[in-house]
PDB file of N, CA and C in Angstrom:
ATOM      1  N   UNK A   1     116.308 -34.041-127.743  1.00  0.00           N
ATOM      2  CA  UNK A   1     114.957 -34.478-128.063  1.00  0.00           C
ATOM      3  C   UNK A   1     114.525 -34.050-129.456  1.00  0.00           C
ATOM      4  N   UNK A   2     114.879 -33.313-130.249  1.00  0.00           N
ATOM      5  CA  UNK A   2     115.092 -32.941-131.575  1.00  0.00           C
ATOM      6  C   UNK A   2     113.490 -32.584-131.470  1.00  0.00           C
ATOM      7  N   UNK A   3     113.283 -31.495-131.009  1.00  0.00           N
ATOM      8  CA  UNK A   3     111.476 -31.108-130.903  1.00  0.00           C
ATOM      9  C   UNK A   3     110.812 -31.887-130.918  1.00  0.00           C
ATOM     10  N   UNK A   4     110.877 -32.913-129.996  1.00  0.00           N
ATOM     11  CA  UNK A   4     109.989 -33.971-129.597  1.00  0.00           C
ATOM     12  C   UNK A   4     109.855 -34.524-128.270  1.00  0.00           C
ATOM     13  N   UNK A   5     108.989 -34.004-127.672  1.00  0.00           N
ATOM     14  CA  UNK A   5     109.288 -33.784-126.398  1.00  0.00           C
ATOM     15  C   UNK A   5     108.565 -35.419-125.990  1.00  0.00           C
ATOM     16  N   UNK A   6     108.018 -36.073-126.800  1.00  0.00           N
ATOM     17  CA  UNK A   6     107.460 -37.495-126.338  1.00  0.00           C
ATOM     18  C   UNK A   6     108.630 -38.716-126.209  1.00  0.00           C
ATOM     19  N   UNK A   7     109.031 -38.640-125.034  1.00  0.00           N
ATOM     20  CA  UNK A   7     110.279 -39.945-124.832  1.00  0.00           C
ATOM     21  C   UNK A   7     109.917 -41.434-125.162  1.00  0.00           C
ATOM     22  N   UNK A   8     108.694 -41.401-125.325  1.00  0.00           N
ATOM     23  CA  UNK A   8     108.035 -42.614-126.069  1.00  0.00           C
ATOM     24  C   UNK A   8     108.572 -42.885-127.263  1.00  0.00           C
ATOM     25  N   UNK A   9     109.028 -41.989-128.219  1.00  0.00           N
ATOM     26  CA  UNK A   9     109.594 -42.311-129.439  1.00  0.00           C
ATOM     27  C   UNK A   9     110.627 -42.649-129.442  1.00  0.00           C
ATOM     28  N   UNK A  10     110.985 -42.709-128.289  1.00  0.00           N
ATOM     29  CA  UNK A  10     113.146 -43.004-128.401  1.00  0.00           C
ATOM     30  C   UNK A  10     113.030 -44.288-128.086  1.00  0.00           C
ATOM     31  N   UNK A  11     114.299 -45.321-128.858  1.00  0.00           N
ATOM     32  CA  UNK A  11     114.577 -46.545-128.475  1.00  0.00           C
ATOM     33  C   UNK A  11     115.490 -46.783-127.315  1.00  0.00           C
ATOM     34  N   UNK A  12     115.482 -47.991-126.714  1.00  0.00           N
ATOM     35  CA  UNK A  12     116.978 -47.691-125.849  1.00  0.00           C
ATOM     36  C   UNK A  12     117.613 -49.181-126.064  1.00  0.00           C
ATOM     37  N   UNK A  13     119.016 -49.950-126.075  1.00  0.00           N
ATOM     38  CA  UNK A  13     120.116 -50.265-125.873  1.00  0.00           C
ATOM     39  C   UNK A  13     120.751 -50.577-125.589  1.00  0.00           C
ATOM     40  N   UNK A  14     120.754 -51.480-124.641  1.00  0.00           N
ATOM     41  CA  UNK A  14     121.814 -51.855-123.605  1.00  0.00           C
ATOM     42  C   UNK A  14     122.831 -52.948-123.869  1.00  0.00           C
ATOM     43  N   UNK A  15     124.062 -52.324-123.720  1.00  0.00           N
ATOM     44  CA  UNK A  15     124.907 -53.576-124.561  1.00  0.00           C
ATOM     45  C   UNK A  15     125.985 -53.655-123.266  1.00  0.00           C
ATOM     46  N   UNK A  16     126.488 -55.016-123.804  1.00  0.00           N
ATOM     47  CA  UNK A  16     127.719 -55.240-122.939  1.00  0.00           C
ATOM     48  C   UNK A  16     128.883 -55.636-124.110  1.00  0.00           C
ATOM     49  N   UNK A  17     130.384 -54.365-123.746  1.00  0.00           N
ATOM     50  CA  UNK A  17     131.207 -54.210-125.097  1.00  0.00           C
ATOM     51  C   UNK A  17     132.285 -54.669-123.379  1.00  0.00           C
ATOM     52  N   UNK A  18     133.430 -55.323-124.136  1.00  0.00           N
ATOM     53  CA  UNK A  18     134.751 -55.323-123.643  1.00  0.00           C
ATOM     54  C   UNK A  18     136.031 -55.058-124.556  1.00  0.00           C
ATOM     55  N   UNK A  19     136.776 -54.291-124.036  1.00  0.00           N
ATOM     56  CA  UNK A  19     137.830 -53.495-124.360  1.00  0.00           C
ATOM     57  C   UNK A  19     138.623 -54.421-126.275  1.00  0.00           C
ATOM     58  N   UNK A  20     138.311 -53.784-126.737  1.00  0.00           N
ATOM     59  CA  UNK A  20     138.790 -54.036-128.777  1.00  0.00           C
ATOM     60  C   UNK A  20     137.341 -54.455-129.252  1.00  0.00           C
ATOM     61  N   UNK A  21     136.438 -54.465-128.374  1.00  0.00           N
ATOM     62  CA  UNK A  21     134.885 -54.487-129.383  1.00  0.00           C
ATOM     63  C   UNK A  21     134.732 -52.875-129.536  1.00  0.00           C
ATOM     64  N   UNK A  22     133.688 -53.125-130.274  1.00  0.00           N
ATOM     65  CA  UNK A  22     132.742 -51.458-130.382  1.00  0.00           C
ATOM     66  C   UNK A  22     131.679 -51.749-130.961  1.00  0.00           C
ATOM     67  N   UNK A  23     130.790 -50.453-131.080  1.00  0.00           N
ATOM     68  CA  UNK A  23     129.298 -50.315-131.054  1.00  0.00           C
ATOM     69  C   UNK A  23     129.498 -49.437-132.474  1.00  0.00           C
ATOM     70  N   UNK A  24     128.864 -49.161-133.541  1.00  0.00           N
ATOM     71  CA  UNK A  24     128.635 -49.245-134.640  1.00  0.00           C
ATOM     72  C   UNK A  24     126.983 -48.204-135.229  1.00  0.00           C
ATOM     73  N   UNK A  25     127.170 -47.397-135.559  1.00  0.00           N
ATOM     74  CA  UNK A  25     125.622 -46.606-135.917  1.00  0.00           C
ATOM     75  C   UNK A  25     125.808 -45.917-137.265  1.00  0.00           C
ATOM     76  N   UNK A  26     125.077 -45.104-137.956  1.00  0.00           N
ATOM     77  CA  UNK A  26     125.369 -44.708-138.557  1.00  0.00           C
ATOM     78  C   UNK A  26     124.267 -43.454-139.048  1.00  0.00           C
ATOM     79  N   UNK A  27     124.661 -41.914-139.093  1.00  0.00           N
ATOM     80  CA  UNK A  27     123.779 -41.197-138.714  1.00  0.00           C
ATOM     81  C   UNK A  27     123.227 -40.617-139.834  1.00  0.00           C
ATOM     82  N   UNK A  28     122.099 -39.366-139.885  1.00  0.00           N
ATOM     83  CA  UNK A  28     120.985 -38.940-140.730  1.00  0.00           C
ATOM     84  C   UNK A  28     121.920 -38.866-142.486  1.00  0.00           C
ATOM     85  N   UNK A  29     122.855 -38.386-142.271  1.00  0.00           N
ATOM     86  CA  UNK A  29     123.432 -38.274-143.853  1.00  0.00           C
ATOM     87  C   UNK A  29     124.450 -39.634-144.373  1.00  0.00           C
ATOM     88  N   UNK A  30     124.234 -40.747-143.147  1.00  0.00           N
ATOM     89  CA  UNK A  30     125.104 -42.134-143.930  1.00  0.00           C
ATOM     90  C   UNK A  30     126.630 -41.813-143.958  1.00  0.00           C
ATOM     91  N   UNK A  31     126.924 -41.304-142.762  1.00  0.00           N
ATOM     92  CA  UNK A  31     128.024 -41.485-142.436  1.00  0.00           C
ATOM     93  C   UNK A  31     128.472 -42.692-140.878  1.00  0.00           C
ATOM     94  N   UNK A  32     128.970 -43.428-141.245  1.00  0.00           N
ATOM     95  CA  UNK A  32     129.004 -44.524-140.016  1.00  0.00           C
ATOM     96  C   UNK A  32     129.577 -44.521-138.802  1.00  0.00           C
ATOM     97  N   UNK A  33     129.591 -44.070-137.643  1.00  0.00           N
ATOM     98  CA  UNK A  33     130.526 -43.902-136.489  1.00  0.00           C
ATOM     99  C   UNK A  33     130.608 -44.629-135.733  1.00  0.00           C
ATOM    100  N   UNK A  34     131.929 -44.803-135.477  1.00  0.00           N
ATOM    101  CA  UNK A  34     131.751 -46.551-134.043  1.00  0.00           C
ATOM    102  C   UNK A  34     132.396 -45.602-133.209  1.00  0.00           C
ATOM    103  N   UNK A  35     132.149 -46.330-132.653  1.00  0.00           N
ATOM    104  CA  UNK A  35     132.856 -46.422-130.731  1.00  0.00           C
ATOM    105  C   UNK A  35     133.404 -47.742-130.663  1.00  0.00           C
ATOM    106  N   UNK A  36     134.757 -47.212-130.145  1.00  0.00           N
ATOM    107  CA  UNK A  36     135.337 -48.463-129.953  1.00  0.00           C
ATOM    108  C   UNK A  36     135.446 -48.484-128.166  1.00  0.00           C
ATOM    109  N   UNK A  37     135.709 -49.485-127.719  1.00  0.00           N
ATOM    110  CA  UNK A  37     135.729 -49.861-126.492  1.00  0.00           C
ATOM    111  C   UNK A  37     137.774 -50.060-126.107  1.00  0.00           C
ATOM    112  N   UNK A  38     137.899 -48.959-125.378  1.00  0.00           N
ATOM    113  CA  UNK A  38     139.631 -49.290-125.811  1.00  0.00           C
ATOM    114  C   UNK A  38     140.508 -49.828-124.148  1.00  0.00           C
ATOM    115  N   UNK A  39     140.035 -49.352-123.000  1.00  0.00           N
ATOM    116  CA  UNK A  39     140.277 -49.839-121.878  1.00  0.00           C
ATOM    117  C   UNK A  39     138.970 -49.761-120.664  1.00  0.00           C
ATOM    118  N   UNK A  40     139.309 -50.376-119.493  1.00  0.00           N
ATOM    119  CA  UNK A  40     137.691 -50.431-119.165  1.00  0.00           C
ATOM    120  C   UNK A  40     138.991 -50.694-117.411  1.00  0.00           C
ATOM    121  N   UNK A  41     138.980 -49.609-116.609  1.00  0.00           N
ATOM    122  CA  UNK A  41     139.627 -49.918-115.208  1.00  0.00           C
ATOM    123  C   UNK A  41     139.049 -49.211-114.198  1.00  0.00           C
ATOM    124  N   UNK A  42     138.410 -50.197-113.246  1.00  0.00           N
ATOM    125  CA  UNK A  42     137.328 -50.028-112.001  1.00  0.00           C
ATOM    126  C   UNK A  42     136.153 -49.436-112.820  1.00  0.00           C
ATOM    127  N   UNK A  43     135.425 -48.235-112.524  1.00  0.00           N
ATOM    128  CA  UNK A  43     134.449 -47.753-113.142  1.00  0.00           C
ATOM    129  C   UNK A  43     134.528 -46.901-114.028  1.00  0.00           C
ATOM    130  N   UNK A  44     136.260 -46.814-115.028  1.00  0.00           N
ATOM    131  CA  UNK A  44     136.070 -45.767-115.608  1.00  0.00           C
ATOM    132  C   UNK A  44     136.221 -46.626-117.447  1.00  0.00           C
ATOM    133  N   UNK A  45     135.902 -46.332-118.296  1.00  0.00           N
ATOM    134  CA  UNK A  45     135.739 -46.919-119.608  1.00  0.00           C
ATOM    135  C   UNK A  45     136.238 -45.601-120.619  1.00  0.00           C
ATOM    136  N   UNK A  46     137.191 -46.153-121.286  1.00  0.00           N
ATOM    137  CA  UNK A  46     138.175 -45.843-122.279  1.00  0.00           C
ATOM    138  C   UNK A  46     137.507 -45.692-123.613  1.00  0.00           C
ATOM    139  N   UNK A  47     136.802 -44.444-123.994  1.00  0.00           N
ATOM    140  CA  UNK A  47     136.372 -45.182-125.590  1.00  0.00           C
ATOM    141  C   UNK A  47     136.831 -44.150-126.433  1.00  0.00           C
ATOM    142  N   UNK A  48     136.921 -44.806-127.899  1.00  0.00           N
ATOM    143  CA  UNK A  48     137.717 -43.843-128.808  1.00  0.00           C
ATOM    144  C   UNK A  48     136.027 -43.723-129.883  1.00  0.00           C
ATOM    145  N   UNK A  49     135.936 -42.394-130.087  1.00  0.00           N
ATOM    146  CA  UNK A  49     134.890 -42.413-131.207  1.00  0.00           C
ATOM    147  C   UNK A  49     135.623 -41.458-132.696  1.00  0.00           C
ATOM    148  N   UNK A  50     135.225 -42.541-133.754  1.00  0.00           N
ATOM    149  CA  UNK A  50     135.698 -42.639-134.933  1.00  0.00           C
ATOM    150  C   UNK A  50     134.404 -42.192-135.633  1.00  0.00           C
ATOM    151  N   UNK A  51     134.344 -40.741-135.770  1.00  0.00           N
ATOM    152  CA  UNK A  51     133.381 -40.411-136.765  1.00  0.00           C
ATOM    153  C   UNK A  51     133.549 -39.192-138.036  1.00  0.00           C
ATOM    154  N   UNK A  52     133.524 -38.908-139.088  1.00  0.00           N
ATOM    155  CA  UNK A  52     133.857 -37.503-139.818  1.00  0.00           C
ATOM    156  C   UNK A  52     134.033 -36.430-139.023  1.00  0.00           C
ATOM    157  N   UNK A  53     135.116 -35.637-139.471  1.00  0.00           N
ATOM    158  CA  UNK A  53     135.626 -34.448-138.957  1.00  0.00           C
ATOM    159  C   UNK A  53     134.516 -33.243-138.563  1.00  0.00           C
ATOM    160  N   UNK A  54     133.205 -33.660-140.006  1.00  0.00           N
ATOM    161  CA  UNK A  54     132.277 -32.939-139.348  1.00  0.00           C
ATOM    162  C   UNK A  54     130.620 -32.593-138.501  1.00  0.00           C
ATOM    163  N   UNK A  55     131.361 -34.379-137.807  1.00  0.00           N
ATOM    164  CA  UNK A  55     130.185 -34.377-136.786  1.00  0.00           C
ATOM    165  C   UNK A  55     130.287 -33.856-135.529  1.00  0.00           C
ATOM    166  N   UNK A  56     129.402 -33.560-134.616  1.00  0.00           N
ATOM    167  CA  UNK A  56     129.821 -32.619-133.959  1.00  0.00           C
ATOM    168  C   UNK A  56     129.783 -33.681-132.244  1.00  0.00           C
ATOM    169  N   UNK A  57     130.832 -33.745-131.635  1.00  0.00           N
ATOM    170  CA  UNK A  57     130.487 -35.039-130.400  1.00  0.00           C
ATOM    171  C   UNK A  57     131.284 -34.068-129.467  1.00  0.00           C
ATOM    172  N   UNK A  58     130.130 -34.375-128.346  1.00  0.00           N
ATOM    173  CA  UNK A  58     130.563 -33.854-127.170  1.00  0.00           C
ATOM    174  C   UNK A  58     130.039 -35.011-125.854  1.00  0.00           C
ATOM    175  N   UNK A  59     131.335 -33.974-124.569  1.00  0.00           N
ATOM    176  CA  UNK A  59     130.743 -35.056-123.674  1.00  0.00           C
ATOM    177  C   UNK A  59     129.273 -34.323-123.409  1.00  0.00           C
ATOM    178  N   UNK A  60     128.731 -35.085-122.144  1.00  0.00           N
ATOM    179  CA  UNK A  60     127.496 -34.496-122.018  1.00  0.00           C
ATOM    180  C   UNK A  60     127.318 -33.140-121.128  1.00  0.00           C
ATOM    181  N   UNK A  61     128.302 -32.952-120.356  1.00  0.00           N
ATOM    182  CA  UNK A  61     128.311 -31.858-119.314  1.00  0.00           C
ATOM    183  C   UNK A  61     128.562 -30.650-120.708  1.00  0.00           C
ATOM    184  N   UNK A  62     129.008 -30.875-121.481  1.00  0.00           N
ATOM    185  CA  UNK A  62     129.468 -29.625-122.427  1.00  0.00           C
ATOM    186  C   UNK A  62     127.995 -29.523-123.645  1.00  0.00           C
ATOM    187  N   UNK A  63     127.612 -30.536-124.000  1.00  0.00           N
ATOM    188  CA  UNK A  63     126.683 -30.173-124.729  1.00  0.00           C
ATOM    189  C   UNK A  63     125.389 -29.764-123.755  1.00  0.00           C
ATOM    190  N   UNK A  64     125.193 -30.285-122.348  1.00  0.00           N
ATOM    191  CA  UNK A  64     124.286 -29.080-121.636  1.00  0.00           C
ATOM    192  C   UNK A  64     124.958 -27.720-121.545  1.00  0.00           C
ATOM    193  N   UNK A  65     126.064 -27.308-121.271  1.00  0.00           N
ATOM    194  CA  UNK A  65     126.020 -26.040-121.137  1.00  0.00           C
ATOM    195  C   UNK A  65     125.810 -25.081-122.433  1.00  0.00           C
ATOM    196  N   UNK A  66     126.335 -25.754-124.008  1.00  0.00           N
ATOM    197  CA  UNK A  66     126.005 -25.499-125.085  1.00  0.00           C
ATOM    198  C   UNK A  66     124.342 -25.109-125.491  1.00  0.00           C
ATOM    199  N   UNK A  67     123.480 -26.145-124.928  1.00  0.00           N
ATOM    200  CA  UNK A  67     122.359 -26.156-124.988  1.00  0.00           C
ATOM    201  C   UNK A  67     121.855 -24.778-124.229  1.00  0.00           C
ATOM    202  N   UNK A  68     122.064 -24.501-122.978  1.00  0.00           N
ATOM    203  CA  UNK A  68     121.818 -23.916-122.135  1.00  0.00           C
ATOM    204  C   UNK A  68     121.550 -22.186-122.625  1.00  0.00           C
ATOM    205  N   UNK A  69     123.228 -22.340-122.785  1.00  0.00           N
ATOM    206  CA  UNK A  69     124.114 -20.886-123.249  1.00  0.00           C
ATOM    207  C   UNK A  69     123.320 -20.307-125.075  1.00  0.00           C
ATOM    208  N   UNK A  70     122.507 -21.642-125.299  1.00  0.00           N
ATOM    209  CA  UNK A  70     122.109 -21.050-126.781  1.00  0.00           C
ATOM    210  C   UNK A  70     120.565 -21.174-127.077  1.00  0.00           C
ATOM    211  N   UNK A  71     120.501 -21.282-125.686  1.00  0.00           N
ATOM    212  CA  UNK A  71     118.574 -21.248-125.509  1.00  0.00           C
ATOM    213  C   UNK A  71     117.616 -22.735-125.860  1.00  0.00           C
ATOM    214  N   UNK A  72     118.974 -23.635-126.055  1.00  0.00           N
ATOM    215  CA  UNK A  72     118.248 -24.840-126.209  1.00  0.00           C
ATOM    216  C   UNK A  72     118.677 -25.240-127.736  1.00  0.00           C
ATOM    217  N   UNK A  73     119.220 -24.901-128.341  1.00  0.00           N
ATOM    218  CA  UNK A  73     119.829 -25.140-129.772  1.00  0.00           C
ATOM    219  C   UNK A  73     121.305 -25.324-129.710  1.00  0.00           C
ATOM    220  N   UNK A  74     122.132 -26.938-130.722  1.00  0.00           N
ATOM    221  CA  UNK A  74     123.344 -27.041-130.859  1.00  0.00           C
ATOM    222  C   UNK A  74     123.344 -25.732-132.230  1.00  0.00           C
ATOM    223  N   UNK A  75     124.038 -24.630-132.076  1.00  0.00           N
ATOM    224  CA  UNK A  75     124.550 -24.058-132.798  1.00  0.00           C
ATOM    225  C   UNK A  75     124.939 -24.641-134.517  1.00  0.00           C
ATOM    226  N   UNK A  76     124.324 -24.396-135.691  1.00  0.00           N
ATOM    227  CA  UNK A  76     125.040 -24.812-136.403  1.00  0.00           C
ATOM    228  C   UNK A  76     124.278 -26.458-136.903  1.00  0.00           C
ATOM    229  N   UNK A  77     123.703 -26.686-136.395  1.00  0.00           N
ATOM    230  CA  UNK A  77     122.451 -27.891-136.646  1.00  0.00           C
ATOM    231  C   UNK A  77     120.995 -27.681-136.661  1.00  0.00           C
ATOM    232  N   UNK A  78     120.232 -28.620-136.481  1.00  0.00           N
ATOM    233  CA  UNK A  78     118.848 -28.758-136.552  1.00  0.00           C
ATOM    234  C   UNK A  78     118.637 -28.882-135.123  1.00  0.00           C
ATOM    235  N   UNK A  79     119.285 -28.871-134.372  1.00  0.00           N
ATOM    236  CA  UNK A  79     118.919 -30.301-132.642  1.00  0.00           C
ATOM    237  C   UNK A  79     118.333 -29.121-131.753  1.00  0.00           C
ATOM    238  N   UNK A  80     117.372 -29.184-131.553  1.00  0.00           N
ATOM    239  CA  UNK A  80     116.376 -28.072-130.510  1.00  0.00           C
ATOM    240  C   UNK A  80     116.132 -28.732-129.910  1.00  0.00           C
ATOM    241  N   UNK A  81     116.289 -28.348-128.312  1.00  0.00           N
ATOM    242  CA  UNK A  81     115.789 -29.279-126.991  1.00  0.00           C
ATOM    243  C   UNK A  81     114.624 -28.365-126.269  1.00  0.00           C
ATOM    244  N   UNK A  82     113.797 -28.397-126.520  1.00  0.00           N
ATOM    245  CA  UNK A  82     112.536 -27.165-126.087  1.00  0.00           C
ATOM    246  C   UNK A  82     112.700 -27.782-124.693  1.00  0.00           C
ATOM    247  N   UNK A  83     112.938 -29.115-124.120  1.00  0.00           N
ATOM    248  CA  UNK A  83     113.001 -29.373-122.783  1.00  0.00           C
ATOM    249  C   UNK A  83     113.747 -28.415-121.710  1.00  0.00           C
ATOM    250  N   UNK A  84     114.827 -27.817-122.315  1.00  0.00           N
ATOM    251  CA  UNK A  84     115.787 -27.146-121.791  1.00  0.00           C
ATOM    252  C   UNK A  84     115.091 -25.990-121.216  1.00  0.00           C
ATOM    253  N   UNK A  85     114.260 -25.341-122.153  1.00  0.00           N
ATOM    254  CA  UNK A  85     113.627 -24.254-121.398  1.00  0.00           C
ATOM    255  C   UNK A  85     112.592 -24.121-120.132  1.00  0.00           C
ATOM    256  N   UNK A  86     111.952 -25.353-120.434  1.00  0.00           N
ATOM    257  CA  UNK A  86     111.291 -25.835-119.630  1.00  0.00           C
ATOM    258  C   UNK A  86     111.786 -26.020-118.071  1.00  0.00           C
ATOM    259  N   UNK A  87     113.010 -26.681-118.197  1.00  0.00           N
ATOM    260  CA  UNK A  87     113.644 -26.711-117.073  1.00  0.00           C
ATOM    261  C   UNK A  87     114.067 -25.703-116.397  1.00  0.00           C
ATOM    262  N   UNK A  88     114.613 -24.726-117.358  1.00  0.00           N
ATOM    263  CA  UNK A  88     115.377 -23.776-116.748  1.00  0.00           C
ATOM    264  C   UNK A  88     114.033 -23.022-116.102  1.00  0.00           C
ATOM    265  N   UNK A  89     113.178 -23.047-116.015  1.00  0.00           N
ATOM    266  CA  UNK A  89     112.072 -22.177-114.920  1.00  0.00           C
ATOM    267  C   UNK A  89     111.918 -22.746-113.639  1.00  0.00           C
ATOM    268  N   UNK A  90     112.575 -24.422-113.595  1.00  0.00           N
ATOM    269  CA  UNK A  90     111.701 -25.239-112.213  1.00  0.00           C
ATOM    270  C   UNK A  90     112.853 -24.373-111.185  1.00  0.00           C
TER     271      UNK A  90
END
């Protein structure tokens, strides 16, 4: 949530990619990262992400425990999830 706890500000997305397409962004310092779409069998989807050596991508189970373990901050960035703390009291 990058200290913004209003989900109103976020866009959302929904695409439909099949296996040699990809999805295409490009982040705060103009570096461009795709996702490619590389196999797609029953419910599980194959993707390769192509971005500089020094962006930092995780799955999501690892960047919660990252979050968690560091009080709500990716180590080493700007990205503060004040939500995290929040939660961790319910």
């Amino acid at each position: 949530m990058s200290n913004d706890k209003n989900v109103s500000n976020y866009g959302s997305l929904v695409l439909t990619r099949s296996p040699g397409q990809s999805i295409q962004t490009v982040d705060y310092e103009g570096n461009l990262i795709t996702f490619n779409i590389l196999e797609v069998k029953g419910k599980q989807v194959k993707i390769n992400v192509l971005a500089p050596k020094s962006q930092q991508i995780y799955r999501e189970e690892i960047f919660t425990k990252i979050l968690y373990e560091n009080d709500g901050e990716i180590p080493g960035t700007k990205y503060k999830d004040d939500l995290i703390n929040l939660n961790s009291n319910l």
